[in-house]
PDB file of N, CA and C in Angstrom:
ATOM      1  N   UNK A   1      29.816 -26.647   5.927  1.00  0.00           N
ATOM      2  CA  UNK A   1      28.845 -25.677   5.456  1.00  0.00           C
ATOM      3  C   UNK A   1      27.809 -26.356   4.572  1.00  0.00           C
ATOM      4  N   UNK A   2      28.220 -27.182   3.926  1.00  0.00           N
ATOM      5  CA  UNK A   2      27.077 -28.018   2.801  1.00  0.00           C
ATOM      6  C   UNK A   2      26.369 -28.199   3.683  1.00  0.00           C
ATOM      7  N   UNK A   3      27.079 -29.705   4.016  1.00  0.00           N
ATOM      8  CA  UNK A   3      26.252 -30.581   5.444  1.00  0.00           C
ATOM      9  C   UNK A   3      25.189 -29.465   6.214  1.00  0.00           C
ATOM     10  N   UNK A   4      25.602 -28.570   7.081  1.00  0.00           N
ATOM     11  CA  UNK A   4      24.843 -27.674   7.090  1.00  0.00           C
ATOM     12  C   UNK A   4      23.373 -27.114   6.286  1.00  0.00           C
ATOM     13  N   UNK A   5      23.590 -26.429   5.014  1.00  0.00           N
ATOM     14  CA  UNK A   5      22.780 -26.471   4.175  1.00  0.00           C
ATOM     15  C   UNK A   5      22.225 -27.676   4.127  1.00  0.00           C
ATOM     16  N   UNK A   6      22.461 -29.013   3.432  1.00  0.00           N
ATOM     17  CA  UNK A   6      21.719 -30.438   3.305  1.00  0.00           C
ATOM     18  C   UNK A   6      20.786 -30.341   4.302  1.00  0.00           C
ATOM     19  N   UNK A   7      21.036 -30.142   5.512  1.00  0.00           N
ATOM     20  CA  UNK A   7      20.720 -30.822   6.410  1.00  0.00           C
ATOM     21  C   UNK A   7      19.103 -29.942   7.156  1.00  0.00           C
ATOM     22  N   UNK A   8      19.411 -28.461   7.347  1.00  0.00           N
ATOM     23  CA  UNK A   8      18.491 -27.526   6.540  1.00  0.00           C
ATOM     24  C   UNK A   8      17.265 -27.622   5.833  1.00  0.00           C
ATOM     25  N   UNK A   9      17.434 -27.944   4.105  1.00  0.00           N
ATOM     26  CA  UNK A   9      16.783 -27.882   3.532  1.00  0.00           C
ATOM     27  C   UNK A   9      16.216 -29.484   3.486  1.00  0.00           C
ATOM     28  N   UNK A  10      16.847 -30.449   4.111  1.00  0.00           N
ATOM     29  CA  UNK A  10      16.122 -31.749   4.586  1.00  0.00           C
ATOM     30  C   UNK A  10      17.002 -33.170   3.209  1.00  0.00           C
ATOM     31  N   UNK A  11      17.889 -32.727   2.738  1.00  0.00           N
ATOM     32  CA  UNK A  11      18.971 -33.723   1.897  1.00  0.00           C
ATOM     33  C   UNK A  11      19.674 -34.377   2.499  1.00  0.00           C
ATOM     34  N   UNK A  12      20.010 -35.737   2.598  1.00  0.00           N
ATOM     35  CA  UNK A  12      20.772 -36.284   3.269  1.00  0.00           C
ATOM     36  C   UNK A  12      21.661 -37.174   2.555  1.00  0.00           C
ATOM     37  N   UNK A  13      22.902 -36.497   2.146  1.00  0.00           N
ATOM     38  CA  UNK A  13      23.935 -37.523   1.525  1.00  0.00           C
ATOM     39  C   UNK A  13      24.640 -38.371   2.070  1.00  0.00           C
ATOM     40  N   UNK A  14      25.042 -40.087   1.682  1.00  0.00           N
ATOM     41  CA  UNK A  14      25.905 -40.617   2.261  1.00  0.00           C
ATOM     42  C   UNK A  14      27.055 -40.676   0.893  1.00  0.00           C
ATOM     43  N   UNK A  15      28.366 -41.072   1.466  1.00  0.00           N
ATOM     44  CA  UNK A  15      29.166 -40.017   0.638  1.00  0.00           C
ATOM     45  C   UNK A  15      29.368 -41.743  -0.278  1.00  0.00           C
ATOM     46  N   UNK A  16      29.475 -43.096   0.262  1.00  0.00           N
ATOM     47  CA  UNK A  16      29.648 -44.073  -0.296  1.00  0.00           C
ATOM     48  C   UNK A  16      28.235 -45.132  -0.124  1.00  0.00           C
ATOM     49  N   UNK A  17      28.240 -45.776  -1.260  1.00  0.00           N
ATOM     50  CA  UNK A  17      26.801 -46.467  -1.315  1.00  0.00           C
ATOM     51  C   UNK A  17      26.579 -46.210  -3.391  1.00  0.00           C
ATOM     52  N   UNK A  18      25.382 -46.805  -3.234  1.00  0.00           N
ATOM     53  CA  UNK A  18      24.831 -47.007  -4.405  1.00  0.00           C
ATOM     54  C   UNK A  18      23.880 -45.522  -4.657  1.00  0.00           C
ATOM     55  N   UNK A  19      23.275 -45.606  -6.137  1.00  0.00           N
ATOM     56  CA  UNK A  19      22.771 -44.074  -6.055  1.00  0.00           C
ATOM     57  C   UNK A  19      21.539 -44.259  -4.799  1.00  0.00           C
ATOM     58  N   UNK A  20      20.739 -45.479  -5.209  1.00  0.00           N
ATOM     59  CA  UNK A  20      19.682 -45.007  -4.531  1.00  0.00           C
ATOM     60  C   UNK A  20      19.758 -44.987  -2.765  1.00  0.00           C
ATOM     61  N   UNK A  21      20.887 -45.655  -2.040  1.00  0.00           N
ATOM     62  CA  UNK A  21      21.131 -45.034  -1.099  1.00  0.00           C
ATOM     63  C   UNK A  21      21.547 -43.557  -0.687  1.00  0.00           C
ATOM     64  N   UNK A  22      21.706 -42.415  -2.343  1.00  0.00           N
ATOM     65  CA  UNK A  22      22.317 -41.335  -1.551  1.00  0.00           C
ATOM     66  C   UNK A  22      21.676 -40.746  -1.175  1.00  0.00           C
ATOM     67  N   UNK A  23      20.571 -40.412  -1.598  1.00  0.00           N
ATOM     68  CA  UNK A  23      19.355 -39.351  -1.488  1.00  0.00           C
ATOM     69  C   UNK A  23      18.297 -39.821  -0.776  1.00  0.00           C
ATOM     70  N   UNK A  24      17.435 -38.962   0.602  1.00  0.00           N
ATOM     71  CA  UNK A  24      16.265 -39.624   0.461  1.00  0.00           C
ATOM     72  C   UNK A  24      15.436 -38.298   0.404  1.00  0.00           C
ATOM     73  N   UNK A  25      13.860 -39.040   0.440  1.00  0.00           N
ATOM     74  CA  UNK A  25      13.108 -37.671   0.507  1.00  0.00           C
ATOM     75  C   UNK A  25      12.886 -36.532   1.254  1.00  0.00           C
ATOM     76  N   UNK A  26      12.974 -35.494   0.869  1.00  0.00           N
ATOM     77  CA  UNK A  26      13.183 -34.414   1.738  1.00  0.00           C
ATOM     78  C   UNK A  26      11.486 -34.482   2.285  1.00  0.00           C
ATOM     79  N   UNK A  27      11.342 -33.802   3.436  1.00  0.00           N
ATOM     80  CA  UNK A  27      10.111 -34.147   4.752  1.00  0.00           C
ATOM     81  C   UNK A  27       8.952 -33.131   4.059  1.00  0.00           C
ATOM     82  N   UNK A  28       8.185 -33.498   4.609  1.00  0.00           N
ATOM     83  CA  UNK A  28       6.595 -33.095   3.868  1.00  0.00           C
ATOM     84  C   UNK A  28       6.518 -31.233   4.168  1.00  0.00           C
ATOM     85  N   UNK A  29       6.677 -30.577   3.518  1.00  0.00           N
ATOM     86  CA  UNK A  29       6.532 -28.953   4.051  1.00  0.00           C
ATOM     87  C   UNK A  29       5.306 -28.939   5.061  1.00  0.00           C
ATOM     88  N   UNK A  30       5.520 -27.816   6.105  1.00  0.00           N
ATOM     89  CA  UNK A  30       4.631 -27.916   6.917  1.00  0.00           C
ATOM     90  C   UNK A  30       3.918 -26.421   7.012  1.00  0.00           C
ATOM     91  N   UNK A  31       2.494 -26.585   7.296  1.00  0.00           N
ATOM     92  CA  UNK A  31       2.201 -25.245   7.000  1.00  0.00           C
ATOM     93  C   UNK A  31       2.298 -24.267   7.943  1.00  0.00           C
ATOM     94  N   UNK A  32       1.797 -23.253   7.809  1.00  0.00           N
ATOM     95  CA  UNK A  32       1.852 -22.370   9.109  1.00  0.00           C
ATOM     96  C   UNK A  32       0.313 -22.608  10.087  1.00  0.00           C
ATOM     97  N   UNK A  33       0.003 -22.112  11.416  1.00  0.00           N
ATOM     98  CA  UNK A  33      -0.889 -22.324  11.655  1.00  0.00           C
ATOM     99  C   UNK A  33      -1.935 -21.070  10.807  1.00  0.00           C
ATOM    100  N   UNK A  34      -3.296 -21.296  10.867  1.00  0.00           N
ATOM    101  CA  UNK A  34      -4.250 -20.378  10.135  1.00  0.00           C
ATOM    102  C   UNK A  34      -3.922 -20.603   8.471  1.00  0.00           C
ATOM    103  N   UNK A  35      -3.446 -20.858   8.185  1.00  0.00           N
ATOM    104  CA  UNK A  35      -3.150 -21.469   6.404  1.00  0.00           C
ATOM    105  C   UNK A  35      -4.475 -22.282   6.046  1.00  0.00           C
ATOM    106  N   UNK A  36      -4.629 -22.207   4.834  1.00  0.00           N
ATOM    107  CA  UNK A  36      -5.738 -22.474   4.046  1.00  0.00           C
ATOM    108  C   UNK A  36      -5.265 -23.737   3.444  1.00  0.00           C
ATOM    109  N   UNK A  37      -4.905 -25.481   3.089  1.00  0.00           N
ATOM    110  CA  UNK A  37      -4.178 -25.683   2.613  1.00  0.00           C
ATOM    111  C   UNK A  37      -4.746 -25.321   0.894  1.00  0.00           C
ATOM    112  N   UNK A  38      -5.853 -25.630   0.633  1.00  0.00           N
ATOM    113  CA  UNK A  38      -6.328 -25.259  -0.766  1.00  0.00           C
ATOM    114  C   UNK A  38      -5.884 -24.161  -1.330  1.00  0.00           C
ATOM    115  N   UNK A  39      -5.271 -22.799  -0.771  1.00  0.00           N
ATOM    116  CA  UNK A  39      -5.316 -21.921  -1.251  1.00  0.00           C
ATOM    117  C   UNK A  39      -3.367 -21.729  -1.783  1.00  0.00           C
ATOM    118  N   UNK A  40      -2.937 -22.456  -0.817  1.00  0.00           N
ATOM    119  CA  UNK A  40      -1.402 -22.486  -0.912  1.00  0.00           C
ATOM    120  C   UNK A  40      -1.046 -23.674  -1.192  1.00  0.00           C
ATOM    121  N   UNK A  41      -0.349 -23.707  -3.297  1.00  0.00           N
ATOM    122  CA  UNK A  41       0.159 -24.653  -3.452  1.00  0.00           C
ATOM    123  C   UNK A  41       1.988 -25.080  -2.599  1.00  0.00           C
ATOM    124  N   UNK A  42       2.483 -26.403  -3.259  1.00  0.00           N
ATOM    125  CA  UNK A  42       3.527 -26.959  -2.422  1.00  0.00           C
ATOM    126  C   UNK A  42       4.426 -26.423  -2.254  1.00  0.00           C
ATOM    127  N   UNK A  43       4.945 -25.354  -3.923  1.00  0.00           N
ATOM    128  CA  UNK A  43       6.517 -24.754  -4.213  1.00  0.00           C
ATOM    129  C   UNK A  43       6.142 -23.863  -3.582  1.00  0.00           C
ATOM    130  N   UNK A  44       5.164 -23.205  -2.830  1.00  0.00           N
ATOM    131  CA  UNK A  44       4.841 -21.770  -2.160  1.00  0.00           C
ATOM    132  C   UNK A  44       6.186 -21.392  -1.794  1.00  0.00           C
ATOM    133  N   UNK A  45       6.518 -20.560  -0.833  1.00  0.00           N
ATOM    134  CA  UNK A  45       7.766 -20.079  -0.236  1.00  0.00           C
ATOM    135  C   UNK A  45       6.693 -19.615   1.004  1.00  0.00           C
ATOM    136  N   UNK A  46       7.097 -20.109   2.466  1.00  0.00           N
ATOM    137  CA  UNK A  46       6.989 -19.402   3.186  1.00  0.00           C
ATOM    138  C   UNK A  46       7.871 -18.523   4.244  1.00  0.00           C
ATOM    139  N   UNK A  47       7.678 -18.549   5.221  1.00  0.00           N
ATOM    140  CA  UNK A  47       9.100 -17.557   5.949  1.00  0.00           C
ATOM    141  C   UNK A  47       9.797 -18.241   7.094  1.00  0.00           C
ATOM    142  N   UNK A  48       9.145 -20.062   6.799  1.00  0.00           N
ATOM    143  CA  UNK A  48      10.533 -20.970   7.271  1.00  0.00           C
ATOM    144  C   UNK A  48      11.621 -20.638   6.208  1.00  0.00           C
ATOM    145  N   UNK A  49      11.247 -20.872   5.061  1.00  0.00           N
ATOM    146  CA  UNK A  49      12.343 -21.069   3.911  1.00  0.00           C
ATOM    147  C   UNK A  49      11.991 -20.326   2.760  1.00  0.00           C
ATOM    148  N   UNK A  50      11.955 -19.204   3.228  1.00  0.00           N
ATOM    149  CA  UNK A  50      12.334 -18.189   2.302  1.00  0.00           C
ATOM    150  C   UNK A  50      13.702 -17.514   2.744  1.00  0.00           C
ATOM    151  N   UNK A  51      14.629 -17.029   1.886  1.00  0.00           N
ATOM    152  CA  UNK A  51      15.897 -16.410   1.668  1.00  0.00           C
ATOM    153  C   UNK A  51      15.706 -14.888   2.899  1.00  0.00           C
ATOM    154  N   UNK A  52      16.458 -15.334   3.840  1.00  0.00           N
ATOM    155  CA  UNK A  52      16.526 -13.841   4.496  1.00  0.00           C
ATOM    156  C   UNK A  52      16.875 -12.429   3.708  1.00  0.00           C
ATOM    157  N   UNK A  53      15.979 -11.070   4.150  1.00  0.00           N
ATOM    158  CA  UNK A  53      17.106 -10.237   3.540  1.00  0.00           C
ATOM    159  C   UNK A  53      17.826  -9.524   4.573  1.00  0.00           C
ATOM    160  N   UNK A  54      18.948  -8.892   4.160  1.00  0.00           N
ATOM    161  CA  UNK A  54      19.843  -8.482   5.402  1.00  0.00           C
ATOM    162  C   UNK A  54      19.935  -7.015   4.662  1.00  0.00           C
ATOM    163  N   UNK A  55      20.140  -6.256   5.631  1.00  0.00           N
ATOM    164  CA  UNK A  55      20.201  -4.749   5.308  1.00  0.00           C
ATOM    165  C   UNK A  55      21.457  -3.917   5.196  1.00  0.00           C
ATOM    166  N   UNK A  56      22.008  -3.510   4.595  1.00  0.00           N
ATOM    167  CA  UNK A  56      23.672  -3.189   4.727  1.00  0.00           C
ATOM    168  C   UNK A  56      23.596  -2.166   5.881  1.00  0.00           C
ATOM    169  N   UNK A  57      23.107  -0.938   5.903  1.00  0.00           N
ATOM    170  CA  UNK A  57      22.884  -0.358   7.163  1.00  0.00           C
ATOM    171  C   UNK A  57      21.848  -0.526   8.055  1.00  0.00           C
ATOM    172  N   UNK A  58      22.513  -0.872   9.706  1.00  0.00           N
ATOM    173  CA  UNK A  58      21.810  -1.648  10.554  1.00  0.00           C
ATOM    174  C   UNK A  58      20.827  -0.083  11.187  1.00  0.00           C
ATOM    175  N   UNK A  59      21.614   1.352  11.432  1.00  0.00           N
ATOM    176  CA  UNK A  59      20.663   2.135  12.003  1.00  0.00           C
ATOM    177  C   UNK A  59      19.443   2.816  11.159  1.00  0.00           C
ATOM    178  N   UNK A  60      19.611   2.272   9.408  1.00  0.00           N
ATOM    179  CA  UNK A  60      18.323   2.739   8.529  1.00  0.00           C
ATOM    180  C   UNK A  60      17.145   1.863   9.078  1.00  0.00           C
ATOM    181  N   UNK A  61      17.938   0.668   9.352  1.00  0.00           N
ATOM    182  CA  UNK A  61      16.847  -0.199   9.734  1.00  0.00           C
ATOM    183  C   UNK A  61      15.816  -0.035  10.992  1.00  0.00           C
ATOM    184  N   UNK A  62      16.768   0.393  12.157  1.00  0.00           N
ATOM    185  CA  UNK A  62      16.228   1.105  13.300  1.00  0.00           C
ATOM    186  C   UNK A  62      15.179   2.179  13.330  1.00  0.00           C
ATOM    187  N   UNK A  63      15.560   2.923  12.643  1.00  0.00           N
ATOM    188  CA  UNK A  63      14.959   4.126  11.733  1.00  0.00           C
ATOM    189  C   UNK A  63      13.813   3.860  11.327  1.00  0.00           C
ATOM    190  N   UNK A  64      13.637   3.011  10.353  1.00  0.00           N
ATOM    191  CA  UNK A  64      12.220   2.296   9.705  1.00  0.00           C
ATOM    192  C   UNK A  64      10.963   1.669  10.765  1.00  0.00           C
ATOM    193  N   UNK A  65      11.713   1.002  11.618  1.00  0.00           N
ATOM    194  CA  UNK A  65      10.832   0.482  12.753  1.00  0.00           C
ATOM    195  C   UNK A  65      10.270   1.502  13.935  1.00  0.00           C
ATOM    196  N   UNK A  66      10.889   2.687  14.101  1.00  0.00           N
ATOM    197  CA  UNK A  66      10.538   3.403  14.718  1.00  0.00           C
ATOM    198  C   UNK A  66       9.213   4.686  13.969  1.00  0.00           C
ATOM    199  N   UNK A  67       9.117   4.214  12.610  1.00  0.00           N
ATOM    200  CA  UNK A  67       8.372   4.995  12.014  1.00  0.00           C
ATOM    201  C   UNK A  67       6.798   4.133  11.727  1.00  0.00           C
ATOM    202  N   UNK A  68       5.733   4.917  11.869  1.00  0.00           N
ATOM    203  CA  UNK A  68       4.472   3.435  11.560  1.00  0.00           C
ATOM    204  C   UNK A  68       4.566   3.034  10.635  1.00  0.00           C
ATOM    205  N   UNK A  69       4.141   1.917  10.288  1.00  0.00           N
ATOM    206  CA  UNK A  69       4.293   0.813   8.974  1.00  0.00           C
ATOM    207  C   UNK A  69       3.035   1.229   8.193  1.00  0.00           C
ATOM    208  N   UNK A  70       2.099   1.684   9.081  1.00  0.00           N
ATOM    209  CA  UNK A  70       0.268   1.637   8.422  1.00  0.00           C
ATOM    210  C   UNK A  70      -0.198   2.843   9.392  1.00  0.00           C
ATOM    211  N   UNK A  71      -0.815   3.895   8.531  1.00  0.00           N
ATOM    212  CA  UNK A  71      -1.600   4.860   9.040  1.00  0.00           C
ATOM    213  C   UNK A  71      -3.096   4.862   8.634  1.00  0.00           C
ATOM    214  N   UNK A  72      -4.031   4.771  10.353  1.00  0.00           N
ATOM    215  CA  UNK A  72      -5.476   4.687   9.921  1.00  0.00           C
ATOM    216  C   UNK A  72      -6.076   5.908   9.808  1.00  0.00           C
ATOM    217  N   UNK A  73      -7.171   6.077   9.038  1.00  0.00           N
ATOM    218  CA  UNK A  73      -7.629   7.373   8.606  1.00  0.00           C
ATOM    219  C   UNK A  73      -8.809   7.134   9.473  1.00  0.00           C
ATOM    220  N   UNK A  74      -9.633   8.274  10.297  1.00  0.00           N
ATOM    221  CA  UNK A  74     -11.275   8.414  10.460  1.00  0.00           C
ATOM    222  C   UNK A  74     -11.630   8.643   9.239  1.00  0.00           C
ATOM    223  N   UNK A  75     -12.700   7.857   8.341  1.00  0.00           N
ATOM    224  CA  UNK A  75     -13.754   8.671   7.886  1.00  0.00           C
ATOM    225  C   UNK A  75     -14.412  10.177   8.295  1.00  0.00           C
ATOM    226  N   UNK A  76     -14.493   9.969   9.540  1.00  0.00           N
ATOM    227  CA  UNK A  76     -15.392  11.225   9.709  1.00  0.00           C
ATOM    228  C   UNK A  76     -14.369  12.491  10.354  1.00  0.00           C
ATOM    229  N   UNK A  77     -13.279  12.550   9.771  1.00  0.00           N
ATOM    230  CA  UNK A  77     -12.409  13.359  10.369  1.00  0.00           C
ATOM    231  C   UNK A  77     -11.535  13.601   8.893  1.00  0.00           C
ATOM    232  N   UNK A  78     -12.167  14.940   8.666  1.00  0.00           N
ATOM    233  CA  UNK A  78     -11.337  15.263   6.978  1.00  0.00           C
ATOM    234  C   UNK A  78     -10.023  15.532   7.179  1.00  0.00           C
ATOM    235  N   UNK A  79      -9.302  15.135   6.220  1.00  0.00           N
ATOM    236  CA  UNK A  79      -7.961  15.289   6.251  1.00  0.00           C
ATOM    237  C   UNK A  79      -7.278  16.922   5.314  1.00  0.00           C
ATOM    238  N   UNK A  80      -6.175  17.375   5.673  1.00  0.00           N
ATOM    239  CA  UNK A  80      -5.699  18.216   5.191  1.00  0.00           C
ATOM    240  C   UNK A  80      -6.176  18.603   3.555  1.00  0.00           C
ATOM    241  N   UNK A  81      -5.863  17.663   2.512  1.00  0.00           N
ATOM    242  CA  UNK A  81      -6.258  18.054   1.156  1.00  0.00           C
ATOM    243  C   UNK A  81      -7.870  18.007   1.178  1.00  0.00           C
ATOM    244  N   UNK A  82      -8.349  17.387   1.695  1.00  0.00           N
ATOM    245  CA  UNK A  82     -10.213  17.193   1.627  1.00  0.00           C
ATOM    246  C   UNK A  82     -10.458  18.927   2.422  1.00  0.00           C
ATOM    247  N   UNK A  83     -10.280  19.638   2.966  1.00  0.00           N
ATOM    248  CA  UNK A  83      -9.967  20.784   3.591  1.00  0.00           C
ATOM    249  C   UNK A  83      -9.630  21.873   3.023  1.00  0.00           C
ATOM    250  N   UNK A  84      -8.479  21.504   1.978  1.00  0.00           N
ATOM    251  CA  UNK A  84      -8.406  22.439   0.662  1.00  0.00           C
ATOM    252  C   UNK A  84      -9.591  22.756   0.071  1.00  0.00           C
ATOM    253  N   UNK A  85      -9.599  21.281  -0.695  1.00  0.00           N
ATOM    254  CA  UNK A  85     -10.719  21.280  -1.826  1.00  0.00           C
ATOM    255  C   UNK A  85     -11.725  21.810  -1.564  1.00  0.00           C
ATOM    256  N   UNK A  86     -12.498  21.427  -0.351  1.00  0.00           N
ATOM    257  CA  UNK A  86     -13.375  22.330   0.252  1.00  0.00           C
ATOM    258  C   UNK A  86     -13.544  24.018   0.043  1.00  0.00           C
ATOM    259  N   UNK A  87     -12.245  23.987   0.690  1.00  0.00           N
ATOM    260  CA  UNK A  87     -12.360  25.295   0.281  1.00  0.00           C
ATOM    261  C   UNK A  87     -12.397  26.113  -1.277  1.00  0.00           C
ATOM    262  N   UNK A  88     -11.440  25.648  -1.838  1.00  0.00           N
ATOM    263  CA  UNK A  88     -11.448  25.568  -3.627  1.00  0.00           C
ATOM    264  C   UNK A  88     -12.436  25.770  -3.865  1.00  0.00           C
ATOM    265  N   UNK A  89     -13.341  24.584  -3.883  1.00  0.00           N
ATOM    266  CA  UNK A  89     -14.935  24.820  -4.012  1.00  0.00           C
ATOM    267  C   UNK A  89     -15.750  25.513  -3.767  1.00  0.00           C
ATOM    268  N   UNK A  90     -15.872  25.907  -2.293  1.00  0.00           N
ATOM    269  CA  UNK A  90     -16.196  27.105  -1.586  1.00  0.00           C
ATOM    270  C   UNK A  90     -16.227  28.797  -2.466  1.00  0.00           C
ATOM    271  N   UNK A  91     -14.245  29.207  -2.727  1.00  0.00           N
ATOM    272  CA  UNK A  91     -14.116  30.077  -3.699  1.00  0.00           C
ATOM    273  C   UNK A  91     -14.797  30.028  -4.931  1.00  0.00           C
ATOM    274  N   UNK A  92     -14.985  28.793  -5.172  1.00  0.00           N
ATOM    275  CA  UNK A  92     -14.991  28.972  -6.891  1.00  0.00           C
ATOM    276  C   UNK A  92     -16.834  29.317  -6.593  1.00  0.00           C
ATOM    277  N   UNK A  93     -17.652  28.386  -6.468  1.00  0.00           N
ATOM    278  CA  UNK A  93     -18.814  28.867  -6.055  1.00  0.00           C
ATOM    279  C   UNK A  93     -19.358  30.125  -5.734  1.00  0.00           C
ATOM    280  N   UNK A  94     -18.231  30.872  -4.703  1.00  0.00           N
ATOM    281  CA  UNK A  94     -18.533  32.692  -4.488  1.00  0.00           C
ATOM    282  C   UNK A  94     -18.305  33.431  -5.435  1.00  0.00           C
ATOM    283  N   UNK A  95     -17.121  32.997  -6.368  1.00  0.00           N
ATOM    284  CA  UNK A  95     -17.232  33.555  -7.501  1.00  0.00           C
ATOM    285  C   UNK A  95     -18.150  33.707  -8.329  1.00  0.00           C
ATOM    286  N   UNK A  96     -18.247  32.586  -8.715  1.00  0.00           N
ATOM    287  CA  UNK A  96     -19.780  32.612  -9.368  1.00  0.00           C
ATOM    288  C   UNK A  96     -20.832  33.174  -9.243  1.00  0.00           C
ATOM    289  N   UNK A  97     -20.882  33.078  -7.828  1.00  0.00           N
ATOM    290  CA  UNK A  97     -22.270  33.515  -7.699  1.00  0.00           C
ATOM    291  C   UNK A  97     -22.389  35.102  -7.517  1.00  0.00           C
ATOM    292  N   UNK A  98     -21.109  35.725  -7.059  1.00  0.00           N
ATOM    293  CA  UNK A  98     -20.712  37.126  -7.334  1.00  0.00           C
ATOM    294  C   UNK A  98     -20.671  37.816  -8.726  1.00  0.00           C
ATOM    295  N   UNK A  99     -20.369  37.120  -9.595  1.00  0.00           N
ATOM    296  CA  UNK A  99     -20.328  37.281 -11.135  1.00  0.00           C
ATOM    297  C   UNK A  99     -21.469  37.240 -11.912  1.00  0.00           C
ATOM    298  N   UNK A 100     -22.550  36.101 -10.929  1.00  0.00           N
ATOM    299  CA  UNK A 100     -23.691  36.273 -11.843  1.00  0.00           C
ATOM    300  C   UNK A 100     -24.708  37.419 -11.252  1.00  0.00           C
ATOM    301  N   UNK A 101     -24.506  37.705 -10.426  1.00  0.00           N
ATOM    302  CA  UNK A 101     -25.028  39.230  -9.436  1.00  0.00           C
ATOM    303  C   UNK A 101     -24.496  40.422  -9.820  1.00  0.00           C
ATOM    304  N   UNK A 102     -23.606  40.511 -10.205  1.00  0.00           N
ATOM    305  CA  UNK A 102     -23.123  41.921 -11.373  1.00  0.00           C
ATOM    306  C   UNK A 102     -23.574  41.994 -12.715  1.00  0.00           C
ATOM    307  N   UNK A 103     -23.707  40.458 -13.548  1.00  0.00           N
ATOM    308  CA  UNK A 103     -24.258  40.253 -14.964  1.00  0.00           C
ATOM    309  C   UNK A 103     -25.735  41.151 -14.322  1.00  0.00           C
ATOM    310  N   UNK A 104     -26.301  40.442 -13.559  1.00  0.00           N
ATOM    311  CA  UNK A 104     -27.929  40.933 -13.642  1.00  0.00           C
ATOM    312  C   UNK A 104     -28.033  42.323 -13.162  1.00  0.00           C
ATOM    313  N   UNK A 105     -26.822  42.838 -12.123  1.00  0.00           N
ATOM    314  CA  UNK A 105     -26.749  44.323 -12.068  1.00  0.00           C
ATOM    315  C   UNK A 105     -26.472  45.482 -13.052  1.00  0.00           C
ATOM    316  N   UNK A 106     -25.678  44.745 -13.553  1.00  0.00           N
ATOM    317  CA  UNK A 106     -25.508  45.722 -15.276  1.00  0.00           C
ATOM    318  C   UNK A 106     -26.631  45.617 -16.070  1.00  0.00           C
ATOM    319  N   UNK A 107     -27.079  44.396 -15.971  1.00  0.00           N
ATOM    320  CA  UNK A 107     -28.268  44.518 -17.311  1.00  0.00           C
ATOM    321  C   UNK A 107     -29.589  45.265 -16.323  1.00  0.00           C
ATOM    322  N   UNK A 108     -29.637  45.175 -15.526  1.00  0.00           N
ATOM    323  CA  UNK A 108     -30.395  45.890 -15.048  1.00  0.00           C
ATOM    324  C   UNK A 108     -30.515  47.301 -14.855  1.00  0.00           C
ATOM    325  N   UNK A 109     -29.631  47.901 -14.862  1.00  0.00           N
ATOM    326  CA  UNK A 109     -29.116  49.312 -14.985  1.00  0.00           C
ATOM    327  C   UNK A 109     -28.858  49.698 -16.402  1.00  0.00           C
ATOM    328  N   UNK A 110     -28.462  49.009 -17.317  1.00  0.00           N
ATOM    329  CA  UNK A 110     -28.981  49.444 -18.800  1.00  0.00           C
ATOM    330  C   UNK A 110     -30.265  49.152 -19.241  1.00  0.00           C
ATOM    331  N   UNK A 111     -30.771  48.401 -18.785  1.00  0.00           N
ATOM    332  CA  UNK A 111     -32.538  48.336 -18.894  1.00  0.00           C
ATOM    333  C   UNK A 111     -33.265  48.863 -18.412  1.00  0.00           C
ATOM    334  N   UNK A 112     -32.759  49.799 -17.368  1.00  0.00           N
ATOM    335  CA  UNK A 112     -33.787  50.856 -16.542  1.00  0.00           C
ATOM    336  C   UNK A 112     -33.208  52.499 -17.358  1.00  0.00           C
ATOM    337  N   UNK A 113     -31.923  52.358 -18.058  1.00  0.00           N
ATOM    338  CA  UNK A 113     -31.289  53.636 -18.246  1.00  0.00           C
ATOM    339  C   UNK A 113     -31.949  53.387 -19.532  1.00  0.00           C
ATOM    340  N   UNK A 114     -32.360  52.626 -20.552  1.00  0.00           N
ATOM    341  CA  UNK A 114     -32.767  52.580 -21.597  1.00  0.00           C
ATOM    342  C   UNK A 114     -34.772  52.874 -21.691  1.00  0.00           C
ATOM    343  N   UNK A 115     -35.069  52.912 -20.142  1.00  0.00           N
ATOM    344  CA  UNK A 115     -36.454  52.922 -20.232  1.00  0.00           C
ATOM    345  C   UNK A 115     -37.012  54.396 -19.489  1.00  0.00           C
ATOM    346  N   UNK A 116     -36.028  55.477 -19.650  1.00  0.00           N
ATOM    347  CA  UNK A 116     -35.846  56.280 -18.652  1.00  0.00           C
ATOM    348  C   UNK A 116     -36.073  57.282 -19.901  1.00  0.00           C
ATOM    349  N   UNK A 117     -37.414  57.926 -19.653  1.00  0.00           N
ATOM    350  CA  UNK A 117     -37.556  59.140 -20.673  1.00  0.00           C
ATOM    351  C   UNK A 117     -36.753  60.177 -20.643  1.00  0.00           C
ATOM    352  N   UNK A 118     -36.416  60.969 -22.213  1.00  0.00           N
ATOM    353  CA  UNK A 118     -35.745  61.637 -22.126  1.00  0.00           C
ATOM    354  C   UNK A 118     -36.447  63.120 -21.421  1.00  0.00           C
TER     355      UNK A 118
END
């Protein structure tokens, strides 16, 4: 299992010898294709050798993949809450403007009842 691992991560022990025969250098990391090298230093981690994760349940996992990862929106196609608000707005606006059409109906009807000879 070591050997394994060593061998892996690019270590190569000999089990008798001097120190500097035990070790040699592990091999130059290699990048992926489309990589920037400027932008990605050496200790990076990529997904040669990064740590797998494993999932304790295998059908959540099934589950997940069968669901989209990324949902695209139209711009020009409003969505459910933009539809609300709309409307919200809509109400609140009729209100208003219903409210200020009774203010001027009342005062108008006490300003004509106040100019109305006896």
């Amino acid at each position: 299992m070591v050997e394994a691992v060593e061998k892996k991560v690019g270590i190569t022990t000999k089990r008798k010898g001097t120190s500097s025969q035990n070790t040699t250098s592990p091999p130059k990391p290699t990048l992926e294709p489309g990589v920037n090298n400027k932008s990605t230093p050496n200790k990076r981690l990529t997904r040669q050798n990064a740590p797998a994760t494993v999932s304790a349940d295998a059908s959540s996992s099934k589950d997940k993949a069968s669901e989209p990862s990324l949902v695209l929106l139209d711009k020009n196609q409003p969505i459910v809450s933009d539809l609300q608000k709309k409307d919200v707005r809509y109400q609140e606006k009729t209100d208003a403007a219903l409210a200020l059409c009774r203010a001027k109906s009342d005062q108008t009807r006490k300003l004509a009842a106040s100019q109305q000879s006896p």
